[in-house]
N, C-alpha and C. Protein backbone atom coordinates (compact mmCIF):
# COMPACT_ATOMS: atom_id res chain seq x y z
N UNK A 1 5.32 -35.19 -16.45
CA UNK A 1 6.07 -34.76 -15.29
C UNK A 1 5.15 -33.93 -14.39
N UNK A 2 4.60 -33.88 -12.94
CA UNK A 2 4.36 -33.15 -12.10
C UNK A 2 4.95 -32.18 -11.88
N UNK A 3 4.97 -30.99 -11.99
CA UNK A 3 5.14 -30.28 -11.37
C UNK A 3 4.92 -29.03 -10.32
N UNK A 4 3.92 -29.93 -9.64
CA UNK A 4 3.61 -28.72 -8.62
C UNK A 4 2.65 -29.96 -7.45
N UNK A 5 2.34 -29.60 -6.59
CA UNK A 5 1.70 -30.63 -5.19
C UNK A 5 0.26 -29.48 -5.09
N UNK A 6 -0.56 -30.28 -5.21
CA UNK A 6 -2.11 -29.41 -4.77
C UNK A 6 -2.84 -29.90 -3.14
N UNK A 7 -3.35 -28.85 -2.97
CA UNK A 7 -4.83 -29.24 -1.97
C UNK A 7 -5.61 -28.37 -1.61
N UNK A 8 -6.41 -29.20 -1.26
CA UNK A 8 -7.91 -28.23 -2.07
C UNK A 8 -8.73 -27.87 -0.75
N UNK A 9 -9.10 -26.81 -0.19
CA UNK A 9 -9.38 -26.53 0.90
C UNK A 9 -11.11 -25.90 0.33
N UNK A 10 -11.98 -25.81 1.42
CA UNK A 10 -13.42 -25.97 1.62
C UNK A 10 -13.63 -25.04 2.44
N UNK A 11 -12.76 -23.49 2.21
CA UNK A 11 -12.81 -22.10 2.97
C UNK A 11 -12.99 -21.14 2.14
N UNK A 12 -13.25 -19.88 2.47
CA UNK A 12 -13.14 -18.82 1.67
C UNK A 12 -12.08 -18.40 1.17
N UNK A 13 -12.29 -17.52 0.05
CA UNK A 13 -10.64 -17.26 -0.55
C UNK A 13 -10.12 -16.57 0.23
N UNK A 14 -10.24 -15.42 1.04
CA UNK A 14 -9.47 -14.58 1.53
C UNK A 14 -8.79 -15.55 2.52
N UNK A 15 -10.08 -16.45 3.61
CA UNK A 15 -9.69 -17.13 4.41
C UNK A 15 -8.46 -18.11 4.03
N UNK A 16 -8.23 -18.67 2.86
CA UNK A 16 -7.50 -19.45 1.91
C UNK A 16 -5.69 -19.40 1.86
N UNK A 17 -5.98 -17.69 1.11
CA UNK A 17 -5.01 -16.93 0.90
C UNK A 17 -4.09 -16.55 2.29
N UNK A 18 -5.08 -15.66 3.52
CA UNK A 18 -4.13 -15.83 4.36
C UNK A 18 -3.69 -17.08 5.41
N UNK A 19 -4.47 -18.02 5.45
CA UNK A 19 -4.19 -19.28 5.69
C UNK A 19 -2.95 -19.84 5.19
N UNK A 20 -2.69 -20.06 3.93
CA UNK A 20 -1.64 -20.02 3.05
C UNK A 20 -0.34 -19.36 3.42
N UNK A 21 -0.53 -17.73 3.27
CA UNK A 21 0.56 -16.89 4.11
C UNK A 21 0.94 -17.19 5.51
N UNK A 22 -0.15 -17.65 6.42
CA UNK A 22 0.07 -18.25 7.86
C UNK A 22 1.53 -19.37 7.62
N UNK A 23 0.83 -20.56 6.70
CA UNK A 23 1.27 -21.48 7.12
C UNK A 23 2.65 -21.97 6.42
N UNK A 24 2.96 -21.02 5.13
CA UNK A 24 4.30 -20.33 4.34
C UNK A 24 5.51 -19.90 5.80
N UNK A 25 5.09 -19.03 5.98
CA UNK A 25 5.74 -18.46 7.38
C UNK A 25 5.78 -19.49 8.50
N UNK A 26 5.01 -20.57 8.57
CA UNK A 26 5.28 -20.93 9.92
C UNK A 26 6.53 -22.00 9.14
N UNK A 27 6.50 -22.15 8.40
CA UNK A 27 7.51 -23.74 7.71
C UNK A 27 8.93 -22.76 7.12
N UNK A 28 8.82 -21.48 7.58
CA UNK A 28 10.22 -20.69 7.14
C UNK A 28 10.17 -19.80 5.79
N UNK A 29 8.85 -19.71 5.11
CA UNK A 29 8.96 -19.15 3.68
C UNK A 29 8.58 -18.10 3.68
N UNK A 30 9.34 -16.57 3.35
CA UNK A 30 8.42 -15.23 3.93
C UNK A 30 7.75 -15.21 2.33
N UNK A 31 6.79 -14.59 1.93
CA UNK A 31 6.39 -13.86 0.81
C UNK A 31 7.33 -12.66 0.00
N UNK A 32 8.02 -12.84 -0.94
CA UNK A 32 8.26 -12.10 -1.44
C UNK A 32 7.65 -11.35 -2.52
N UNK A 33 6.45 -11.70 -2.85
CA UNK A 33 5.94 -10.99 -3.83
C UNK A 33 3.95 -12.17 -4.05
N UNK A 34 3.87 -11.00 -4.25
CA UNK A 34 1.73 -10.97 -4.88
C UNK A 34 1.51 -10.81 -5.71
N UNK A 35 1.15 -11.76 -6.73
CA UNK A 35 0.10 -11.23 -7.95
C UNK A 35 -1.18 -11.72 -7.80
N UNK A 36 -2.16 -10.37 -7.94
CA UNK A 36 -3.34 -11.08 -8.40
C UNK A 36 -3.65 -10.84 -9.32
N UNK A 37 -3.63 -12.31 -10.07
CA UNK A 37 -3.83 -11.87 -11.20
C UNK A 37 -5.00 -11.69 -12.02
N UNK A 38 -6.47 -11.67 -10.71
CA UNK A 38 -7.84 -11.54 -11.19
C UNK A 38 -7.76 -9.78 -11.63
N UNK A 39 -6.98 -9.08 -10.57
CA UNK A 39 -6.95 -7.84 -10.87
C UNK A 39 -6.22 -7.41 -11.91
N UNK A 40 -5.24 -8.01 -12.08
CA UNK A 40 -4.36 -7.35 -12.68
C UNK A 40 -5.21 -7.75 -14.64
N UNK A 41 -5.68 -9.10 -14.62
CA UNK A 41 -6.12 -9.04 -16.49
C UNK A 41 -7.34 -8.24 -16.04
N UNK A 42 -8.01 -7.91 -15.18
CA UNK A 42 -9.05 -7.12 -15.69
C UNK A 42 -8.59 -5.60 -15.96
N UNK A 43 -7.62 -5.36 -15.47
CA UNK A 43 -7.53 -3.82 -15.55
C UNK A 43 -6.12 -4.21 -16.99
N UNK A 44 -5.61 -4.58 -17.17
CA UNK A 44 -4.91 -4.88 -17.98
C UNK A 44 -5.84 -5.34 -19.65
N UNK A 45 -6.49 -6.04 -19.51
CA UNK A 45 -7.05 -6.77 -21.18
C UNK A 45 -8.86 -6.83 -20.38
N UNK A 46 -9.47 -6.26 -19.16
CA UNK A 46 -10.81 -6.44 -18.87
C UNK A 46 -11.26 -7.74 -19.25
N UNK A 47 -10.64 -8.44 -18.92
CA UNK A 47 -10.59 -9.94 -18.38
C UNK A 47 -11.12 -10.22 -17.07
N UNK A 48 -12.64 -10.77 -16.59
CA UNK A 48 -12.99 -11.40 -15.70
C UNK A 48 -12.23 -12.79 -15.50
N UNK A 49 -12.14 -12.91 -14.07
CA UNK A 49 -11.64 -14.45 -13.97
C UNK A 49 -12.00 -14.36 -12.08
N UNK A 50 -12.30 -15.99 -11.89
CA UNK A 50 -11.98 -16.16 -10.48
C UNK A 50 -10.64 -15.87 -9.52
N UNK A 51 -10.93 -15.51 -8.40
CA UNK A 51 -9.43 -14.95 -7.84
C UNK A 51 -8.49 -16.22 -7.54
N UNK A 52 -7.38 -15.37 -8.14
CA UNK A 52 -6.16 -16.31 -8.05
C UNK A 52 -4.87 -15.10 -8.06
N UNK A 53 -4.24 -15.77 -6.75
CA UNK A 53 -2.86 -15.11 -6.37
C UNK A 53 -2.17 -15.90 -6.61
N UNK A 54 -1.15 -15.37 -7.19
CA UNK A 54 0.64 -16.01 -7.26
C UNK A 54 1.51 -15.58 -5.78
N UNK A 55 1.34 -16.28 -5.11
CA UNK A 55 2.67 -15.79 -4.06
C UNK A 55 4.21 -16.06 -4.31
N UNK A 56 5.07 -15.97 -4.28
CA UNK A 56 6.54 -15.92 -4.62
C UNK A 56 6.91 -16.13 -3.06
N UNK A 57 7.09 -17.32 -2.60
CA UNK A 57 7.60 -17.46 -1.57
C UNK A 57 9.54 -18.16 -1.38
N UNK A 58 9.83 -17.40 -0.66
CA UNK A 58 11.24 -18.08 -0.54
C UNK A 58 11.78 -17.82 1.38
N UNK A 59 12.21 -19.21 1.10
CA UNK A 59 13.18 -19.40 2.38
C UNK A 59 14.57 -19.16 2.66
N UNK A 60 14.86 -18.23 2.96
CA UNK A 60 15.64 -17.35 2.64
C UNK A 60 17.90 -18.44 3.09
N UNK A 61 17.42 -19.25 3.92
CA UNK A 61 18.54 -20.20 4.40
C UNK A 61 19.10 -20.87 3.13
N UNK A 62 17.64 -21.79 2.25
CA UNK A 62 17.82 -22.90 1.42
C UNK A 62 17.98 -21.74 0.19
N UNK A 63 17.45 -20.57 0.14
CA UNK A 63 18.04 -19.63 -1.52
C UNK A 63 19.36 -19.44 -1.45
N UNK A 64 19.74 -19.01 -0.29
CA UNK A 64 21.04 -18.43 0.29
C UNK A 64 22.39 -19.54 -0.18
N UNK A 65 21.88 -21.01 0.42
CA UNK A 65 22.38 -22.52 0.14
C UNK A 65 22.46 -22.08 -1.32
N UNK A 66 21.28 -22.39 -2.04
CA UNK A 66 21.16 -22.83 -3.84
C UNK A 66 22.06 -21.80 -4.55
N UNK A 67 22.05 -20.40 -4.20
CA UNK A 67 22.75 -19.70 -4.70
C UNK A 67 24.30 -20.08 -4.81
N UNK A 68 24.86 -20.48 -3.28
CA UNK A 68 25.96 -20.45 -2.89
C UNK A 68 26.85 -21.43 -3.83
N UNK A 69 25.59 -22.76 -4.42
CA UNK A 69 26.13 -23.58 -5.21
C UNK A 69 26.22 -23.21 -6.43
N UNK A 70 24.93 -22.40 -7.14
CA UNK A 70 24.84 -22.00 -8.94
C UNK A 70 24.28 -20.55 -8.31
N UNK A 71 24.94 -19.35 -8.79
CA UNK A 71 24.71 -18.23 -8.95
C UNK A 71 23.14 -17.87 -10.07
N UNK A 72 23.11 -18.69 -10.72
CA UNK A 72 22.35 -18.43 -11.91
C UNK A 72 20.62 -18.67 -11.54
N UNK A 73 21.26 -19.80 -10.43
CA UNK A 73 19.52 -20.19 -9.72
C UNK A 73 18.57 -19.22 -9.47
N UNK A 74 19.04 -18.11 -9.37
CA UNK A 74 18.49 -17.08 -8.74
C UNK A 74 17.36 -16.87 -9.78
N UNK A 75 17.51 -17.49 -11.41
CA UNK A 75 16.57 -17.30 -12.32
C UNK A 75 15.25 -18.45 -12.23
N UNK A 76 14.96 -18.86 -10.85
CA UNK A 76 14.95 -19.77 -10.82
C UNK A 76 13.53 -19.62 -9.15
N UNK A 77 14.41 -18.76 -8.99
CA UNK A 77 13.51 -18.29 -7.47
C UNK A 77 12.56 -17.14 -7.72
N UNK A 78 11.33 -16.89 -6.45
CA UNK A 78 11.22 -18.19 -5.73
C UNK A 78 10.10 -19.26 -6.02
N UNK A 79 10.18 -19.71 -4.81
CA UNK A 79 9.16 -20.97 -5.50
C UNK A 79 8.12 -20.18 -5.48
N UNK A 80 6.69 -20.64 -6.23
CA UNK A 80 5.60 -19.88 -7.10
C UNK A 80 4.44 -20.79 -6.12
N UNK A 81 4.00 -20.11 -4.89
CA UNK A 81 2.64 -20.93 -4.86
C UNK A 81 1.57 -20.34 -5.35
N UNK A 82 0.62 -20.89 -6.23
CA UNK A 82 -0.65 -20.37 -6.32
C UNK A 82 -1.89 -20.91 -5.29
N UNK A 83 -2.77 -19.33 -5.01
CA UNK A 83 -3.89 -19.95 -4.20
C UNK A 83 -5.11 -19.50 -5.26
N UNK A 84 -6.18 -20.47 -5.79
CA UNK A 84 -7.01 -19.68 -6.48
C UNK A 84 -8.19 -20.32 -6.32
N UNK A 85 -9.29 -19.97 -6.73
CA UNK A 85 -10.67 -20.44 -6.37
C UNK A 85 -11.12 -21.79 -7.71
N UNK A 86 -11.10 -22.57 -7.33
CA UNK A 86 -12.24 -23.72 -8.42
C UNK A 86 -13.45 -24.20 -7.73
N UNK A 87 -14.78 -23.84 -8.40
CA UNK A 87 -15.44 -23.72 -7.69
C UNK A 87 -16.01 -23.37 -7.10
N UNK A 88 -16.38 -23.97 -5.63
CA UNK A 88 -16.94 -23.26 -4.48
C UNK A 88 -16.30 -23.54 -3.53
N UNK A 89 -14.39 -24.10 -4.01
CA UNK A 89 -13.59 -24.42 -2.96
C UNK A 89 -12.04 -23.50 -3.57
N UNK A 90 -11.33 -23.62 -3.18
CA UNK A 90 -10.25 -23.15 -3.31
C UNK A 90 -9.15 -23.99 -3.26
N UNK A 91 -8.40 -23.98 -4.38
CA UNK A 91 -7.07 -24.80 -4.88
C UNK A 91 -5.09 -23.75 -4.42
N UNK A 92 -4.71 -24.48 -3.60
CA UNK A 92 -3.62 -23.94 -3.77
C UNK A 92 -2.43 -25.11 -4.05
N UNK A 93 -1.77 -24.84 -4.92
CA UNK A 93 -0.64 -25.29 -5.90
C UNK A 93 0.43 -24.62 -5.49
N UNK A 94 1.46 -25.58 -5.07
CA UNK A 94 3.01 -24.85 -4.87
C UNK A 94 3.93 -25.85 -5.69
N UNK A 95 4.64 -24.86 -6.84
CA UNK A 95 5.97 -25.68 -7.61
C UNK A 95 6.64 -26.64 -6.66
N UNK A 96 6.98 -27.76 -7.70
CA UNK A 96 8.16 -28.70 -6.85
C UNK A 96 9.39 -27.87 -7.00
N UNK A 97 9.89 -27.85 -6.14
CA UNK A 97 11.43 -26.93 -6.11
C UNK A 97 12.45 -27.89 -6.03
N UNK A 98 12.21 -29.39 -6.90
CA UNK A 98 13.54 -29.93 -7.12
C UNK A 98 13.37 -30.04 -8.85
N UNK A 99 12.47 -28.85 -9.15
CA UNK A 99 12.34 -28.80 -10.57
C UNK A 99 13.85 -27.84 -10.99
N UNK A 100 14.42 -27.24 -10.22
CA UNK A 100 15.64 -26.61 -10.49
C UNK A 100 16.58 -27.08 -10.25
N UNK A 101 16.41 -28.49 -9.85
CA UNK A 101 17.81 -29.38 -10.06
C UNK A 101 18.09 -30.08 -11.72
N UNK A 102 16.55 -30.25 -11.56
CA UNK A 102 16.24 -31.17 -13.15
C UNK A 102 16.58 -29.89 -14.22
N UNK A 103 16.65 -28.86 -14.10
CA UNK A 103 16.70 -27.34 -15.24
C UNK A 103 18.45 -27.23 -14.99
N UNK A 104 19.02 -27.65 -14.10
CA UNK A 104 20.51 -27.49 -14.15
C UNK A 104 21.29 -28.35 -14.25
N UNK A 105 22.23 -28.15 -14.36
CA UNK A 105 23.40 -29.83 -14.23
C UNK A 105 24.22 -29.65 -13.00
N UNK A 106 23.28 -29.07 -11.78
CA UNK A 106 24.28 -29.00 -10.87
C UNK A 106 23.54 -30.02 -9.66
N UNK A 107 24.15 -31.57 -9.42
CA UNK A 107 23.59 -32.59 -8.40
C UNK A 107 23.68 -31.91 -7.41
N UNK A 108 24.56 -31.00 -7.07
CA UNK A 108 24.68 -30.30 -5.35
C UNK A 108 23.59 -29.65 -4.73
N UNK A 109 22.51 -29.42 -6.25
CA UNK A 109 21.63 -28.47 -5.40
C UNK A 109 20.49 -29.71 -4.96
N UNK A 110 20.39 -30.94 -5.21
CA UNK A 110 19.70 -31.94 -4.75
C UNK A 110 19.15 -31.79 -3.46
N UNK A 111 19.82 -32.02 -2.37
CA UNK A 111 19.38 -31.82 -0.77
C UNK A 111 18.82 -30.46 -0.73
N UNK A 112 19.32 -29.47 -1.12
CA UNK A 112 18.53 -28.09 -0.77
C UNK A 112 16.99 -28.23 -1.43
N UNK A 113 17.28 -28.77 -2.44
CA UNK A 113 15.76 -28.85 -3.86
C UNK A 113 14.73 -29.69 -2.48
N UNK A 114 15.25 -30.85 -2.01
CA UNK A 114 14.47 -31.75 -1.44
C UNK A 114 14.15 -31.19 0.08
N UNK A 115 15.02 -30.55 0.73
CA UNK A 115 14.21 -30.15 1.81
C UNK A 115 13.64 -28.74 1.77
N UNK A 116 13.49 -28.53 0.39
CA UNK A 116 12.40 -26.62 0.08
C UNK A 116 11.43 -28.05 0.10
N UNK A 117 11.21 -29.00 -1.07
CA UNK A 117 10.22 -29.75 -1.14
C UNK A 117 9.64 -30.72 0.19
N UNK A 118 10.25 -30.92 1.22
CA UNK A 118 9.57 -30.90 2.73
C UNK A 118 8.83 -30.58 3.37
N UNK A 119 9.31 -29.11 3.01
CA UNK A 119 8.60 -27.73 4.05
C UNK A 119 7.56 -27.54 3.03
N UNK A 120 7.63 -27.12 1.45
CA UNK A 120 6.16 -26.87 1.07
C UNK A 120 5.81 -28.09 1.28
N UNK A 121 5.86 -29.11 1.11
CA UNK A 121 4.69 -30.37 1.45
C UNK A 121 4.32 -30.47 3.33
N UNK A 122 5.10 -29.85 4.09
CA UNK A 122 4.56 -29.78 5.02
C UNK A 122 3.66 -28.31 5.67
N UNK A 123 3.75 -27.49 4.90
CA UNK A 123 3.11 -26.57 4.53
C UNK A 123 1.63 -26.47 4.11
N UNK A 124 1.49 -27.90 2.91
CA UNK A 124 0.34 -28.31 2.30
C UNK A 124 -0.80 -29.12 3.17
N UNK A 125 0.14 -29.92 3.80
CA UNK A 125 -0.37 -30.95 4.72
C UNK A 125 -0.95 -29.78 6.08
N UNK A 126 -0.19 -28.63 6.62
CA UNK A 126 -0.69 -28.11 7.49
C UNK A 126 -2.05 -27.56 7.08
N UNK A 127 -2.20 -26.75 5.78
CA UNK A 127 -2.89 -26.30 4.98
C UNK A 127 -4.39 -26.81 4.86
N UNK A 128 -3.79 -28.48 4.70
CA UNK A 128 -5.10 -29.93 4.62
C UNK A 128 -6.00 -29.82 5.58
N UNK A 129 -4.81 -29.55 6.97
CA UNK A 129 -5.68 -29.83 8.15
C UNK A 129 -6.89 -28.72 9.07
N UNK A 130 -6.81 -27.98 8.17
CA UNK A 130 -7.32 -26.43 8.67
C UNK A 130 -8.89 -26.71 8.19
């Protein structure tokens, strides 16, 4: 099973990362939350690693929707993009968000699942073209 859409950009990480946040926001998804988690295992277990952020992005219309149908979704949000370095290029990965239709038995959240999965794929594709 796939679960997540990649593309692989030929910029710097920072450049990467807020590129990423640019183009989250322009397709409707604010950031709700940052991990980095290069910082966080080194100061945690002094674990080196290449940088890689977790962003927690959600669109606040289509959560608002998913909720309205299963209360419980909320265990569920938000979608998880990662931006992280392989390489001498940088990989960012965003969950399929009709993976929380397949985790529930509720068909209603179908159309909401598929147009979060729109916007991050048009998100990705903006992402491509940079």
């Amino acid at each position: 099973m796939v679960f997540e859409e990649s593309v692989v950009l030929a910029i710097p990480f920072a450049e990467a990362l807020a590129a990423t946040k640019a183009a989250l926001a322009d397709h409707g998804f604010g950031v709700l939350t940052e991990i980095d988690m290069q910082q966080t295992l080194k100061a945690k277990i002094d674990k080196d690693m290449d940088p890689y952020v977790i962003l927690g992005a959600c669109n606040p219309k289509l959560a608002s929707a998913a909720l309205d149908v299963e209360p419980n979704v909320g265990a569920l949000l938000p979608c998880n993009v990662v931006v992280r370095k392989v390489g001498d290029n940088v990989q960012v990965d965003a969950l399929d968000p009709g993976l929380m239709v397949s985790m529930t038995s509720r068909d209603e959240l179908a159309p909401i699942a598929a147009e979060a999965r729109r916007l991050i794929g048009e998100t990705l594709a903006a992402l491509a073209a940079t």
